[in-house]
Protein backbone atom coordinates (compact mmCIF):
# COMPACT_ATOMS: atom_id res chain seq x y z
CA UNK A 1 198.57 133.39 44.93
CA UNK A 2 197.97 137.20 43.22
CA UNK A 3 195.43 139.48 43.86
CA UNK A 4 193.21 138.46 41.17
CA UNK A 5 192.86 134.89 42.45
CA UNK A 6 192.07 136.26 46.16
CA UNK A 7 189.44 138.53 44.87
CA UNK A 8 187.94 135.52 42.87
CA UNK A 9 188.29 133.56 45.85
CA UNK A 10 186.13 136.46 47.58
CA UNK A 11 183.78 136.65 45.21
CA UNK A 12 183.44 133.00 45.00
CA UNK A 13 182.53 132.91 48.69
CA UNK A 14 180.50 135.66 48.47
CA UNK A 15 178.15 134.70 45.66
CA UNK A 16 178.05 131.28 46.69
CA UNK A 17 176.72 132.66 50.22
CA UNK A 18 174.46 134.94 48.94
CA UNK A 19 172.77 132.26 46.11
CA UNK A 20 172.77 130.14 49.15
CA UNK A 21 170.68 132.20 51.40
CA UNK A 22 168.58 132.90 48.54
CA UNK A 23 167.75 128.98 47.36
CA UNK A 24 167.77 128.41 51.15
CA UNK A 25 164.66 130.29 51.78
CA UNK A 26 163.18 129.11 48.52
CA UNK A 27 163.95 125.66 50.01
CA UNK A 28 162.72 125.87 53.28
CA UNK A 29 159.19 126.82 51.69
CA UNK A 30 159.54 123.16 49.73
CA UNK A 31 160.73 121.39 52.74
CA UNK A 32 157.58 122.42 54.33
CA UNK A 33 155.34 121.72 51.58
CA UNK A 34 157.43 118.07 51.33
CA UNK A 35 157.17 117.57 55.37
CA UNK A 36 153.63 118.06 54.99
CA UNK A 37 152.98 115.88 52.25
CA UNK A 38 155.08 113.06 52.89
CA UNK A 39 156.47 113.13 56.33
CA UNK A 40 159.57 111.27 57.05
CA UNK A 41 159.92 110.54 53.05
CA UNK A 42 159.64 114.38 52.51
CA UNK A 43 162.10 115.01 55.13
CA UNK A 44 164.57 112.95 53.06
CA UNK A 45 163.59 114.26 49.83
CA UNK A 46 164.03 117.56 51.60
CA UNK A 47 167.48 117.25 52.25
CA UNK A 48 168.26 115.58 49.17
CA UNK A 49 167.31 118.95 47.52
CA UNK A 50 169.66 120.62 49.87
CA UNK A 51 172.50 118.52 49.04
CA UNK A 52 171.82 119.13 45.32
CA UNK A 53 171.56 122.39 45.24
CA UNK A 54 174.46 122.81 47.19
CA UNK A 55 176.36 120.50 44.55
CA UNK A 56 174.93 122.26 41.39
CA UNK A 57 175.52 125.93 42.98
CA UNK A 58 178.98 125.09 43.68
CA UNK A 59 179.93 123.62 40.38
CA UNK A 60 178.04 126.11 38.52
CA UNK A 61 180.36 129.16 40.32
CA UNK A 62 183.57 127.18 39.64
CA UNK A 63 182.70 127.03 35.91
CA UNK A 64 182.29 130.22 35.99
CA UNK A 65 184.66 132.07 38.20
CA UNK A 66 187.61 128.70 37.77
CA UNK A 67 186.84 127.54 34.40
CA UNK A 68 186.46 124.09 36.50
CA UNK A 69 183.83 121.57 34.62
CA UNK A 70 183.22 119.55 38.25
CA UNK A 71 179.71 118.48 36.63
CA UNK A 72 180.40 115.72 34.55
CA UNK A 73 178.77 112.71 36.57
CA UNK A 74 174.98 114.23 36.66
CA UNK A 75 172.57 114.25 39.24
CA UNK A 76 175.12 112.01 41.29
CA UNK A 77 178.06 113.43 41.27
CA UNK A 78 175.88 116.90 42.00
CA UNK A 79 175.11 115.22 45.21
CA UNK A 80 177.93 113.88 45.94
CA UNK A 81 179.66 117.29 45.32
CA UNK A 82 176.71 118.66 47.70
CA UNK A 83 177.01 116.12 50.58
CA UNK A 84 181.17 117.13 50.87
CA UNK A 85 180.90 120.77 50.64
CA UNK A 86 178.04 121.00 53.00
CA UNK A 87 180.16 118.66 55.76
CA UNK A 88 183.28 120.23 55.30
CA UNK A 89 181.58 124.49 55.56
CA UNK A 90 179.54 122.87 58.21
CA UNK A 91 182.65 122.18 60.19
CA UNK A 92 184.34 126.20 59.13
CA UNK A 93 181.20 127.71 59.82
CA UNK A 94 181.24 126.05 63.43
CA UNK A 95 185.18 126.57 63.77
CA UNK A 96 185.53 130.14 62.08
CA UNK A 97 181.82 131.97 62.98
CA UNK A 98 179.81 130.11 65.48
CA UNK A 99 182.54 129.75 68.01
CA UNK A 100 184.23 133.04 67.91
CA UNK A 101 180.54 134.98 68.28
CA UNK A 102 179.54 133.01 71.02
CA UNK A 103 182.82 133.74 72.57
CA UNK A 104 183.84 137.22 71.71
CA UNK A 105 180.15 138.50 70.66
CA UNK A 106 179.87 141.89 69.30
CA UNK A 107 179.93 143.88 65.61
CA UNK A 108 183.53 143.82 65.77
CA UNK A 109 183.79 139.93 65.86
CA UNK A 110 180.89 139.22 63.21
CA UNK A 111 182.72 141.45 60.96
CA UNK A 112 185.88 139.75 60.86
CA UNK A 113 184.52 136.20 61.08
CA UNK A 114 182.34 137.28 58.11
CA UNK A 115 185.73 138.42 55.90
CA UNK A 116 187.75 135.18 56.74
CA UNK A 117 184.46 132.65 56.64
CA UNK A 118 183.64 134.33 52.93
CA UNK A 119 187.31 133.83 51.71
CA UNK A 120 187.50 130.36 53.28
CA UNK A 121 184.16 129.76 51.06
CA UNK A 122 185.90 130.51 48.51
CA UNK A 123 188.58 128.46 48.96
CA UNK A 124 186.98 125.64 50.31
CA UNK A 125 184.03 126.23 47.19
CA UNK A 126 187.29 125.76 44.71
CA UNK A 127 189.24 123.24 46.18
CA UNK A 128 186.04 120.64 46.06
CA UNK A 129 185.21 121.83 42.28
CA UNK A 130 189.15 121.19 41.24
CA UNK A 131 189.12 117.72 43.69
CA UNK A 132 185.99 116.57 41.71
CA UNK A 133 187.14 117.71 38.33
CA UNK A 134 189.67 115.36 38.76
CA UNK A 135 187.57 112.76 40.02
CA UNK A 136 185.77 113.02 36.83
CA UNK A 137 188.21 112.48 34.44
């Protein structure tokens, strides 16, 4: 590993956390909307939306950043792309952010769980792109 690939790494994390925060908000406004229209259905729908965006985000940032074409399969393989990235950064955020700061809380603490979480975004954000690249083919 060189510098450039840990700075695209970084940047990968990054952007993929800031787009995320961004569509999450949007989303949360459309979950509501989708709760309040259709109840359990719009729940599901909901997070359907979640797992796509997730999916589509990722892929689109590895095409761009990797030069990794992990969207050949459509809508489903968006989702399914979705539904593992979001388990396995569930499970780092938990292990690398949540723990530490409720642990060790202070500036100090957020700061360096915030540098390692964003490169292990990246990472992680790759990894899945390349693993479902080669699913593809």
């Amino acid at each position: 590993m060189n510098w450039q690939d840990l700075v695209k790494y970084f940047l990968h994390g990054i952007a993929f956390s800031l787009l995320f925060v961004i569509l999450g908000i949007a989303w949360a406004f459309v979950l509501v909307l989708l709760i309040g229209f259709g109840s359990f259905i719009g729940l599901i729908i909901g997070i359907v939306l979640l797992l796509l965006i997730v999916g589509v985000l990722n892929a689109a940032l590895g095409a761009f950043l990797w030069d990794i074409d992990a969207g050949g399969k459509g809508w489903s393989g968006m989702f399914f792309h979705g539904l593992v990235l979001f388990v396995i950064l569930l499970i780092t955020e938990l292990a690398v952010s949540y723990l530490p700061n409720q642990i060790c809380p202070g500036t100090a603490t957020f700061v360096i769980t915030l540098i390692i979480r964003t490169l292990l975004y990246g990472i992680i954000g790759k990894t899945v792109c390349t693993w479902l690249e080669r699913t593809i083919e």
